[in-house]
PDB file of N, CA and C in Angstrom:
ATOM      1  N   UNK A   1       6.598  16.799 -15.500  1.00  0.00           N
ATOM      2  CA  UNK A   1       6.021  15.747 -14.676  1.00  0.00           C
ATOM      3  C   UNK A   1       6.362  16.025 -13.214  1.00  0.00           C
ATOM      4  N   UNK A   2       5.433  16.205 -12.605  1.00  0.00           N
ATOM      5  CA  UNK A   2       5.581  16.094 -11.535  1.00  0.00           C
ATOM      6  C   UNK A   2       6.103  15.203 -10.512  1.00  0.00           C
ATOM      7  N   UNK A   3       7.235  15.107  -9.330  1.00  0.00           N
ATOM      8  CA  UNK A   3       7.867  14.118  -8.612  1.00  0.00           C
ATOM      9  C   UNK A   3       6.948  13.579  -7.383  1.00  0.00           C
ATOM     10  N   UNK A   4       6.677  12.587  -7.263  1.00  0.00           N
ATOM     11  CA  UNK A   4       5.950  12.000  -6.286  1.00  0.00           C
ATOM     12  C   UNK A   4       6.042  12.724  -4.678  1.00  0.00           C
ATOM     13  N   UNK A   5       5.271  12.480  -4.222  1.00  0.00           N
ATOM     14  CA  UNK A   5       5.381  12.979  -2.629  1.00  0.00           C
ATOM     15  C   UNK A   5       6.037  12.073  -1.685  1.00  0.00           C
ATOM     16  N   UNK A   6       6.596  12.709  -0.722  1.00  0.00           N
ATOM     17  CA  UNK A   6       7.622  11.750   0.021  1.00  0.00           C
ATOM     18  C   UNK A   6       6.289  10.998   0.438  1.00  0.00           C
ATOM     19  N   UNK A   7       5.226  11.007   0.919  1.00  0.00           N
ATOM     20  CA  UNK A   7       4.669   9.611   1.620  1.00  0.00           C
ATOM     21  C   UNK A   7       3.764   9.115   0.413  1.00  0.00           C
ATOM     22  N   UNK A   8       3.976   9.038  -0.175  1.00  0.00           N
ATOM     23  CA  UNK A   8       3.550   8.268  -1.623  1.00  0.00           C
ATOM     24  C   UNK A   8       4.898   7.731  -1.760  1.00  0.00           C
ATOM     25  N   UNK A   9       6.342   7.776  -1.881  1.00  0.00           N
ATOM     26  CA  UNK A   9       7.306   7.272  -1.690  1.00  0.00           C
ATOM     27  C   UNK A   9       6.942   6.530  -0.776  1.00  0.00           C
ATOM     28  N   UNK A  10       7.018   6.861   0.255  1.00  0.00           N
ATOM     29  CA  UNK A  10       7.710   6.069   1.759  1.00  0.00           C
ATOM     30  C   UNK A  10       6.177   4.848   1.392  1.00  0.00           C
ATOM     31  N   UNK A  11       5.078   5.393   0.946  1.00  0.00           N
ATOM     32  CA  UNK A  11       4.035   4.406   0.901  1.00  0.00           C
ATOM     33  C   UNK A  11       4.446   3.057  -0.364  1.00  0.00           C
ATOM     34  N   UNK A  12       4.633   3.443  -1.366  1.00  0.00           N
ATOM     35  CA  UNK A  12       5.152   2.472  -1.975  1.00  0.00           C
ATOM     36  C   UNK A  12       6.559   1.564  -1.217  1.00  0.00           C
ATOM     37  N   UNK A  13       7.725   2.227  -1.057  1.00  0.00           N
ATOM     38  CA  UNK A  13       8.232   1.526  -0.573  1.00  0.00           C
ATOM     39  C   UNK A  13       7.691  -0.034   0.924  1.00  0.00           C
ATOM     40  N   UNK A  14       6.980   0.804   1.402  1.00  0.00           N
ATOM     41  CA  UNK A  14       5.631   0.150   2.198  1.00  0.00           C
ATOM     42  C   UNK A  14       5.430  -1.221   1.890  1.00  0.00           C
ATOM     43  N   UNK A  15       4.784  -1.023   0.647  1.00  0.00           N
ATOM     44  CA  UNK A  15       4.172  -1.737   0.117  1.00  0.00           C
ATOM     45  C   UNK A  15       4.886  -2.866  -0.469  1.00  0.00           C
ATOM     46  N   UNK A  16       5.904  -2.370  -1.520  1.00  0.00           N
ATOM     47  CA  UNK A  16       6.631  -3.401  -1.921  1.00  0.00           C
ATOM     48  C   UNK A  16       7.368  -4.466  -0.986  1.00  0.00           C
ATOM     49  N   UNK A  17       7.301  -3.558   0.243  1.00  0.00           N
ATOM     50  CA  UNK A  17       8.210  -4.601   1.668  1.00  0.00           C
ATOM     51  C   UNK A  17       7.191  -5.372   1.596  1.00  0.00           C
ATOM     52  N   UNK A  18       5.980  -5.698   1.886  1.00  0.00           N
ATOM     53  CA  UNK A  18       5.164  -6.326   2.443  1.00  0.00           C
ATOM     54  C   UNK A  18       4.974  -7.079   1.566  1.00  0.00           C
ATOM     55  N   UNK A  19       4.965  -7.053   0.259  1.00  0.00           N
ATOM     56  CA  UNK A  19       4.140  -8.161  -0.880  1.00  0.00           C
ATOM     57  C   UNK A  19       5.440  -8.802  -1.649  1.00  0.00           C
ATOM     58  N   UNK A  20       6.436  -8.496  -0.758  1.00  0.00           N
ATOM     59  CA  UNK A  20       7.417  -9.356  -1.363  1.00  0.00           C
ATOM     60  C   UNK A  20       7.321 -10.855  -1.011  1.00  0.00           C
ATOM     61  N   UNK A  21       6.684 -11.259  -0.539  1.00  0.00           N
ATOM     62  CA  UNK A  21       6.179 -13.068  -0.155  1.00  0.00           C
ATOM     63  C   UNK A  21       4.664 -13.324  -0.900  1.00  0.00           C
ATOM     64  N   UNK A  22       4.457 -11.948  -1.592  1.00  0.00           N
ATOM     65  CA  UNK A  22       2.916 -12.059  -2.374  1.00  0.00           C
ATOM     66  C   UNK A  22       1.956 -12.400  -1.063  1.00  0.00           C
ATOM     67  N   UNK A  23       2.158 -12.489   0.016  1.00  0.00           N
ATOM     68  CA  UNK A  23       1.346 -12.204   1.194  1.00  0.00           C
ATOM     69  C   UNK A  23       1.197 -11.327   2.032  1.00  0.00           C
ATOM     70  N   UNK A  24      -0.167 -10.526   2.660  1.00  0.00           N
ATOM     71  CA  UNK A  24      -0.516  -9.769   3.510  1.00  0.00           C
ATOM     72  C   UNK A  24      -0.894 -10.348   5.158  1.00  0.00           C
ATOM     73  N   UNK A  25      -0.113  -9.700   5.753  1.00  0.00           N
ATOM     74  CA  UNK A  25      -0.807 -10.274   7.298  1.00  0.00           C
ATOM     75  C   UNK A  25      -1.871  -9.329   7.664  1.00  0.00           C
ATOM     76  N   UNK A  26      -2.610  -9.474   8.687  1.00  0.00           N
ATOM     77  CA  UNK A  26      -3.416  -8.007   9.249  1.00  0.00           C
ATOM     78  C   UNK A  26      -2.617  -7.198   9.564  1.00  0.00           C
ATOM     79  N   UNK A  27      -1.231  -6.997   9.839  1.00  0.00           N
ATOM     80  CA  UNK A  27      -0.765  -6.082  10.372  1.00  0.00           C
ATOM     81  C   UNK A  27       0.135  -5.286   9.362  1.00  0.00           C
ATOM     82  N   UNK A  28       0.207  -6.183   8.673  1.00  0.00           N
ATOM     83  CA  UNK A  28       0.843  -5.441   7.255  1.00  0.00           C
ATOM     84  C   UNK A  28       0.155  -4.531   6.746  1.00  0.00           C
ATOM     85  N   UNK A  29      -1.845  -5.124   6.509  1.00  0.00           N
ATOM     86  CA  UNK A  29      -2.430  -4.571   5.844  1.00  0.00           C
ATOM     87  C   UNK A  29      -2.578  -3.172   6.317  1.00  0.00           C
ATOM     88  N   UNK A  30      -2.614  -3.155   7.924  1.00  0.00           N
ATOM     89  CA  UNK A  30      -2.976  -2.067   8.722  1.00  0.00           C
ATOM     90  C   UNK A  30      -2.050  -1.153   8.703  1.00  0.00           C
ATOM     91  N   UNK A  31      -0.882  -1.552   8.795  1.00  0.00           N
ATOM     92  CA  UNK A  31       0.358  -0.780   8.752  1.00  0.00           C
ATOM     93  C   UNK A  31      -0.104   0.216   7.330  1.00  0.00           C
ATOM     94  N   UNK A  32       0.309  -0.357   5.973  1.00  0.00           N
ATOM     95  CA  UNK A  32      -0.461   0.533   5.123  1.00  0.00           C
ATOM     96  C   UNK A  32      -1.350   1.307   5.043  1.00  0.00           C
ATOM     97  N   UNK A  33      -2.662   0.869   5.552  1.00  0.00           N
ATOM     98  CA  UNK A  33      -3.649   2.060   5.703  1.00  0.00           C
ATOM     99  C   UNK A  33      -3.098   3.303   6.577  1.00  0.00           C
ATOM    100  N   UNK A  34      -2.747   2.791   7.833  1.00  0.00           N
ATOM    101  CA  UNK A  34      -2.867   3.839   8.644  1.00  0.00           C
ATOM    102  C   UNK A  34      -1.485   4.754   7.895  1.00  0.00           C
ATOM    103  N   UNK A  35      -0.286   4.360   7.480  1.00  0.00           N
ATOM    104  CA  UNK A  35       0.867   5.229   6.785  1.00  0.00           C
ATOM    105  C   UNK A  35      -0.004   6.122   5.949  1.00  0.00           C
ATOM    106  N   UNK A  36      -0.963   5.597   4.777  1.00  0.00           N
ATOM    107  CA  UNK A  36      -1.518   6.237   3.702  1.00  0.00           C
ATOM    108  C   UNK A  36      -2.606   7.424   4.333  1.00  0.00           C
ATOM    109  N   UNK A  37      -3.003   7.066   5.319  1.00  0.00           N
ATOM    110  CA  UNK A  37      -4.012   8.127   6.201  1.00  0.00           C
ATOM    111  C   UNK A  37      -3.389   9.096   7.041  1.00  0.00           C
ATOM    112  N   UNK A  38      -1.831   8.730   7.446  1.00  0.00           N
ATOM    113  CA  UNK A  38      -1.188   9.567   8.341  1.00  0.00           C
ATOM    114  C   UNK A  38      -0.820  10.751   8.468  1.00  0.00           C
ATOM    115  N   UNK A  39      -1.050  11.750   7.352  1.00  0.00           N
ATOM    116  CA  UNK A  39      -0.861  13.135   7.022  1.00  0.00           C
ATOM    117  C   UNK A  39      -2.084  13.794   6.741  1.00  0.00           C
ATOM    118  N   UNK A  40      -3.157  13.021   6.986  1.00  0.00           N
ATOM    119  CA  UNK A  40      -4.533  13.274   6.949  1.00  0.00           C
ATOM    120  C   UNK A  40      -5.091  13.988   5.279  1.00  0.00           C
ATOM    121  N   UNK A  41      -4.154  13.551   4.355  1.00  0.00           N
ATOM    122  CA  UNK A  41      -4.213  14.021   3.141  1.00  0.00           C
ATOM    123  C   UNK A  41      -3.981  12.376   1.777  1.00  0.00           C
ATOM    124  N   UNK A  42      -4.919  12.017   1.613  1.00  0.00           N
ATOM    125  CA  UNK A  42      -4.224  11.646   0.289  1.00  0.00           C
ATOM    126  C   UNK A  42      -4.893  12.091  -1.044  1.00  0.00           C
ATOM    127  N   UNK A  43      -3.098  11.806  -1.903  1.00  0.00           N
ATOM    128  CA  UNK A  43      -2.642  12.688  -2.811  1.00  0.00           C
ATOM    129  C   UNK A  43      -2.860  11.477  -3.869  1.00  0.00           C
ATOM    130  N   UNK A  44      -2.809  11.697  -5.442  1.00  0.00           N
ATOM    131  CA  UNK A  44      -2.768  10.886  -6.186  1.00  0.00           C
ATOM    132  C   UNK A  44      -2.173  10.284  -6.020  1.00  0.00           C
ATOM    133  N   UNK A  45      -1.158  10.494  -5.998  1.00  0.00           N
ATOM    134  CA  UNK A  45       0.052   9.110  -6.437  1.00  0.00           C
ATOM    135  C   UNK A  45      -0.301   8.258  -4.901  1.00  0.00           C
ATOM    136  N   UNK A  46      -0.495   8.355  -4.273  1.00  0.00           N
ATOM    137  CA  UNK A  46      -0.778   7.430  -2.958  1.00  0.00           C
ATOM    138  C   UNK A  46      -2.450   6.806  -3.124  1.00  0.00           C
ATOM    139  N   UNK A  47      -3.160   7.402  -3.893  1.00  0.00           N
ATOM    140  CA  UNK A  47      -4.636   6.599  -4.514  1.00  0.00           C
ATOM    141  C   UNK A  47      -4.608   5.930  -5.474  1.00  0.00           C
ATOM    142  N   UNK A  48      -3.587   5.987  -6.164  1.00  0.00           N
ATOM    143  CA  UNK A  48      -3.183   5.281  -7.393  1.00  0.00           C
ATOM    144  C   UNK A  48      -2.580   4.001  -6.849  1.00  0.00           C
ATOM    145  N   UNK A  49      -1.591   3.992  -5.742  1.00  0.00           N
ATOM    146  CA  UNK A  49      -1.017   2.948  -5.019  1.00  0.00           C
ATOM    147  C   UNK A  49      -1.924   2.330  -4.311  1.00  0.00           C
ATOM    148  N   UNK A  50      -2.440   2.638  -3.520  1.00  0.00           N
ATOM    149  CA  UNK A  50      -3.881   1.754  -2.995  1.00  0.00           C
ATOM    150  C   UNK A  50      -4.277   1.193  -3.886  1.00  0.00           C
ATOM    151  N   UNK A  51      -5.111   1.960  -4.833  1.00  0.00           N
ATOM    152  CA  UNK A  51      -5.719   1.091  -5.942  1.00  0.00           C
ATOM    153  C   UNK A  51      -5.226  -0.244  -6.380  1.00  0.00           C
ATOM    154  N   UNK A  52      -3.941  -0.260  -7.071  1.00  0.00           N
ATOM    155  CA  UNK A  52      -2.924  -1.136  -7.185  1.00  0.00           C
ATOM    156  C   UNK A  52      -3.000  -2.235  -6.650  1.00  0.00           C
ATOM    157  N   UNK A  53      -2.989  -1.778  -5.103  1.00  0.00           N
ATOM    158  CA  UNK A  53      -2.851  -2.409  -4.264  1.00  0.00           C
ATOM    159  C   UNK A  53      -4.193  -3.264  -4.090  1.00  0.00           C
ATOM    160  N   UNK A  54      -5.031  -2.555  -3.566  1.00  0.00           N
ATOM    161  CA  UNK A  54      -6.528  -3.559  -3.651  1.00  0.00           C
ATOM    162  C   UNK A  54      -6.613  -4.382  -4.837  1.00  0.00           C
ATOM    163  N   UNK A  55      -6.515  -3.827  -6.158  1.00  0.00           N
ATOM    164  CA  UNK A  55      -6.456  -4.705  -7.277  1.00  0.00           C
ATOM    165  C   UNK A  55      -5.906  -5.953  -6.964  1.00  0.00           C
ATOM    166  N   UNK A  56      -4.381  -5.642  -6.721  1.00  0.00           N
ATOM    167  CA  UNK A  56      -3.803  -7.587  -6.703  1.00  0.00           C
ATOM    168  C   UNK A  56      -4.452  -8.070  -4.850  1.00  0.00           C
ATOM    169  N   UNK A  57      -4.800  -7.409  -4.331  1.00  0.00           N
ATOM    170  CA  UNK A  57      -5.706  -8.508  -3.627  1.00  0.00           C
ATOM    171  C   UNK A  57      -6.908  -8.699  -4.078  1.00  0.00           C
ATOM    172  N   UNK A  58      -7.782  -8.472  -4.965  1.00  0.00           N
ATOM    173  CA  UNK A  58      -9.327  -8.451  -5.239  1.00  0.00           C
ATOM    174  C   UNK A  58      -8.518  -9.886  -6.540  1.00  0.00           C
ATOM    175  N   UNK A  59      -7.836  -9.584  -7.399  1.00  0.00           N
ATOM    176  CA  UNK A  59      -7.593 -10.315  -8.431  1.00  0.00           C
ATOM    177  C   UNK A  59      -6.592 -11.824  -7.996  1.00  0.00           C
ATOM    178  N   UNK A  60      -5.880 -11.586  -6.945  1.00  0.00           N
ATOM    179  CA  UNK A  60      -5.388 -12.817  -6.093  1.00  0.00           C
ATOM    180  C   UNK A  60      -4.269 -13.291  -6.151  1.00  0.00           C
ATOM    181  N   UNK A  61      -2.958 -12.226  -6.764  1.00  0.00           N
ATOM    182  CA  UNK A  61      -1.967 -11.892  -6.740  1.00  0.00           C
ATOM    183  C   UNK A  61      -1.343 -11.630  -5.698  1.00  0.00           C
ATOM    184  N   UNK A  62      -1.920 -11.022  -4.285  1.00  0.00           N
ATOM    185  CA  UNK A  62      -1.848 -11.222  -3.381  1.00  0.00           C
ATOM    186  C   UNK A  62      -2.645 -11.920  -2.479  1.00  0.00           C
ATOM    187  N   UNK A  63      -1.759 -13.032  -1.885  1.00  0.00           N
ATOM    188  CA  UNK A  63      -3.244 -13.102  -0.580  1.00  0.00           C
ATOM    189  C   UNK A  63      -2.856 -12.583   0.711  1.00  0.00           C
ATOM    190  N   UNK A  64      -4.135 -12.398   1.273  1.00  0.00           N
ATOM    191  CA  UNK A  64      -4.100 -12.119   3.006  1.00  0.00           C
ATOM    192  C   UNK A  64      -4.228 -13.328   3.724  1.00  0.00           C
ATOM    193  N   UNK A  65      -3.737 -12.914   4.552  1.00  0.00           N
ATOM    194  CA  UNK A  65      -3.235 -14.541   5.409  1.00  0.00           C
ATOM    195  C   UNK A  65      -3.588 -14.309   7.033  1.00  0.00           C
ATOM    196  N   UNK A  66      -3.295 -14.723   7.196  1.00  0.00           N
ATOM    197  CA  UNK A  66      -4.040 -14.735   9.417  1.00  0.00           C
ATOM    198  C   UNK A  66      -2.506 -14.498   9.859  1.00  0.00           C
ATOM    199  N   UNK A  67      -2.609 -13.755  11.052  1.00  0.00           N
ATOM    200  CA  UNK A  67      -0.929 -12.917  11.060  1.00  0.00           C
ATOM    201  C   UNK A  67      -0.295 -14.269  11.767  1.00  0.00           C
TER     202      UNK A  67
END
């Protein structure tokens, strides 16, 4: 099995900071994208985390909120 990539790391960790109140601000959200775009490469394990990620906001596990 292969070990995750450090910014698939550093991206999850990301992530879990932010949805620990189960809320997104805009700047949270942005913060994420632009980390996940920042090596101008994404890798599975960082499309798999997005995914994730859009999921519990599309399903409403998370909400986005006005910053």
């Amino acid at each position: 099995m292969e070990k995750p990539s450090k910014s698939a790391t550093s991206l999850k960790d990301l992530i879990n900071a932010a949805i620990s109140d189960l809320e997104i601000t805009p700047d949270e959200y942005q913060q994420i994208m632009n980390h996940a775009q920042a090596d101008g490469h994404l890798d599975k394990e960082e499309a798999a985390l997005l995914a994730q990620f859009h999921q519990m906001i599309n399903n409403g596990t998370l909400k986005r909120v006005r910053g």
